[in-house]
Protein backbone atom coordinates (compact mmCIF):
# COMPACT_ATOMS: atom_id res chain seq x y z
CA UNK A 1 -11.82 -4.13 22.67
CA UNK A 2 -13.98 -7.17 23.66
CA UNK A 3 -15.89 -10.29 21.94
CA UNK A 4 -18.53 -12.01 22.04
CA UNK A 5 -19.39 -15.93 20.89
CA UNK A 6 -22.38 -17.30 19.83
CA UNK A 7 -22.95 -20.66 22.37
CA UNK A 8 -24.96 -22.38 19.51
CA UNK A 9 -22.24 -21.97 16.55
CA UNK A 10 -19.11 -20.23 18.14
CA UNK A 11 -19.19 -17.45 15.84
CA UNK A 12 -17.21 -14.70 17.00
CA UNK A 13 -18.08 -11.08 17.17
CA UNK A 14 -15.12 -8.21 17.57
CA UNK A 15 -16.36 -4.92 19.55
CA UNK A 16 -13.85 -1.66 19.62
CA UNK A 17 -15.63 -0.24 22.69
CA UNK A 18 -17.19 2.60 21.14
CA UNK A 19 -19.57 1.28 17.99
CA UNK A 20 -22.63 -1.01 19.47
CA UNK A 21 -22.07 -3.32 16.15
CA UNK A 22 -19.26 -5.53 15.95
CA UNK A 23 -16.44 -4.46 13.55
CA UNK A 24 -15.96 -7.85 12.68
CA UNK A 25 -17.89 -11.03 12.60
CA UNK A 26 -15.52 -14.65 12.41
CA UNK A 27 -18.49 -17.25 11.70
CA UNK A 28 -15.59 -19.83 11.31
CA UNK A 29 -12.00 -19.26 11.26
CA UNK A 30 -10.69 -16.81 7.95
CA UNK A 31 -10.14 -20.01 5.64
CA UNK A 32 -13.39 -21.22 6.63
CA UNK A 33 -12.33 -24.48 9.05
CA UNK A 34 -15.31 -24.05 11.43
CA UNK A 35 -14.77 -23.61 15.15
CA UNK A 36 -15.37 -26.69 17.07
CA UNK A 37 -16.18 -25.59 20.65
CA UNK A 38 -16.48 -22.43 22.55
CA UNK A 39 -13.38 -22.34 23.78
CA UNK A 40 -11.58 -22.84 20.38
CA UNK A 41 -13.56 -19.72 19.45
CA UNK A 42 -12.41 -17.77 22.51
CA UNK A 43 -8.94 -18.96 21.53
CA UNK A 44 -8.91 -17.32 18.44
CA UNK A 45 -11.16 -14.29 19.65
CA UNK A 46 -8.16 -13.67 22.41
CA UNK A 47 -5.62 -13.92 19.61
CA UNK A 48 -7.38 -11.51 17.03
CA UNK A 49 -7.56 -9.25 19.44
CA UNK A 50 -4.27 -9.49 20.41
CA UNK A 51 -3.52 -8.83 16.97
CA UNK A 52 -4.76 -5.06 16.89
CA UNK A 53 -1.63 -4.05 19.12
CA UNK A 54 0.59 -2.30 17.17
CA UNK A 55 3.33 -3.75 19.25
CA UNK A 56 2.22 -7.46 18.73
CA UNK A 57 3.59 -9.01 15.72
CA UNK A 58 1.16 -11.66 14.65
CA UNK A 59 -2.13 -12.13 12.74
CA UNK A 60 -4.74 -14.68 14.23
CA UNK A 61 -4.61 -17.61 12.89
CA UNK A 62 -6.30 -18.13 9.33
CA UNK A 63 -6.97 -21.47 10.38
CA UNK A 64 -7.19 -24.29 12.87
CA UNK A 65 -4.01 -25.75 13.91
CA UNK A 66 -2.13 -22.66 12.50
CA UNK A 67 -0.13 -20.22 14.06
CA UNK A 68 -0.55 -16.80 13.67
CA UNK A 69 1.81 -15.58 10.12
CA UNK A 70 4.05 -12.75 11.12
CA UNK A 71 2.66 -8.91 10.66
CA UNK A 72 5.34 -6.79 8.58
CA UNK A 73 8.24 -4.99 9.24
CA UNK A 74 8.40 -1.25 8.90
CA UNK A 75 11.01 -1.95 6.04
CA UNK A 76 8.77 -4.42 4.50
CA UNK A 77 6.02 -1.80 4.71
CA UNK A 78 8.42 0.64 3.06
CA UNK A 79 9.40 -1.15 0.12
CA UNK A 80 5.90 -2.18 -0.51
CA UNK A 81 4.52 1.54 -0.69
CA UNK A 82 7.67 1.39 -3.02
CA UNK A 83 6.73 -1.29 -5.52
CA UNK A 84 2.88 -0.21 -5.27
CA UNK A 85 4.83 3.36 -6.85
CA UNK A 86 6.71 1.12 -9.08
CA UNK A 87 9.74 1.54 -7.55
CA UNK A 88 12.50 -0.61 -6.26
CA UNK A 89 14.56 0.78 -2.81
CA UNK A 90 17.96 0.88 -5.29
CA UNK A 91 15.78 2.65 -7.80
CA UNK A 92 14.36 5.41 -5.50
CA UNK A 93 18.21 5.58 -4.09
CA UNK A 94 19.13 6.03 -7.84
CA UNK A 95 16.37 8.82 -8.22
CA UNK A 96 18.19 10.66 -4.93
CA UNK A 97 21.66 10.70 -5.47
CA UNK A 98 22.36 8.32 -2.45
């Protein structure tokens, strides 16, 4: 994976290695505080990257002067495959017989 940033507006460009187009495109940061200097931009390029690790456990930043809000757990990502069923983890334990 590798970036790119504009020099005239900072705007950020996300490359997997394979695709010639970015994946993503950052023209400010994700709640739309604008980047105020290349290296703010690289900042935040180096963290979203970062981000795509499975073993990492942060998002980039959504904004400047924010740290990065936590990825989730595998148990959060359980019970929310649960509740998008409906279900609660008692209920589905219920449903089993555990």
């Amino acid at each position: 994976m590798r970036y790119e940033i504009n020099p005239e507006n900072f705007a950020v460009s996300l490359y997997d290695g394979v695709e010639l187009e970015p994946f993503q495109f950052q023209p400010d940061y994700p709640n739309y505080d604008a980047f105020d200097s290349y290296k703010e931009a690289e900042e935040w390029a180096k963290l979203a990257i970062k981000s795509h690790a499975p073993t990492y456990g942060f998002y980039a930043p959504n904004g400047k002067g924010l740290t990065g809000e936590p990825k989730p757990t595998e148990e959060q990502k359980r019970e929310a495959k649960l509740q998008s069923l409906g279900l609660s983890v008692a209920e589905l334990r219920q449903l089993l017989g555990l």
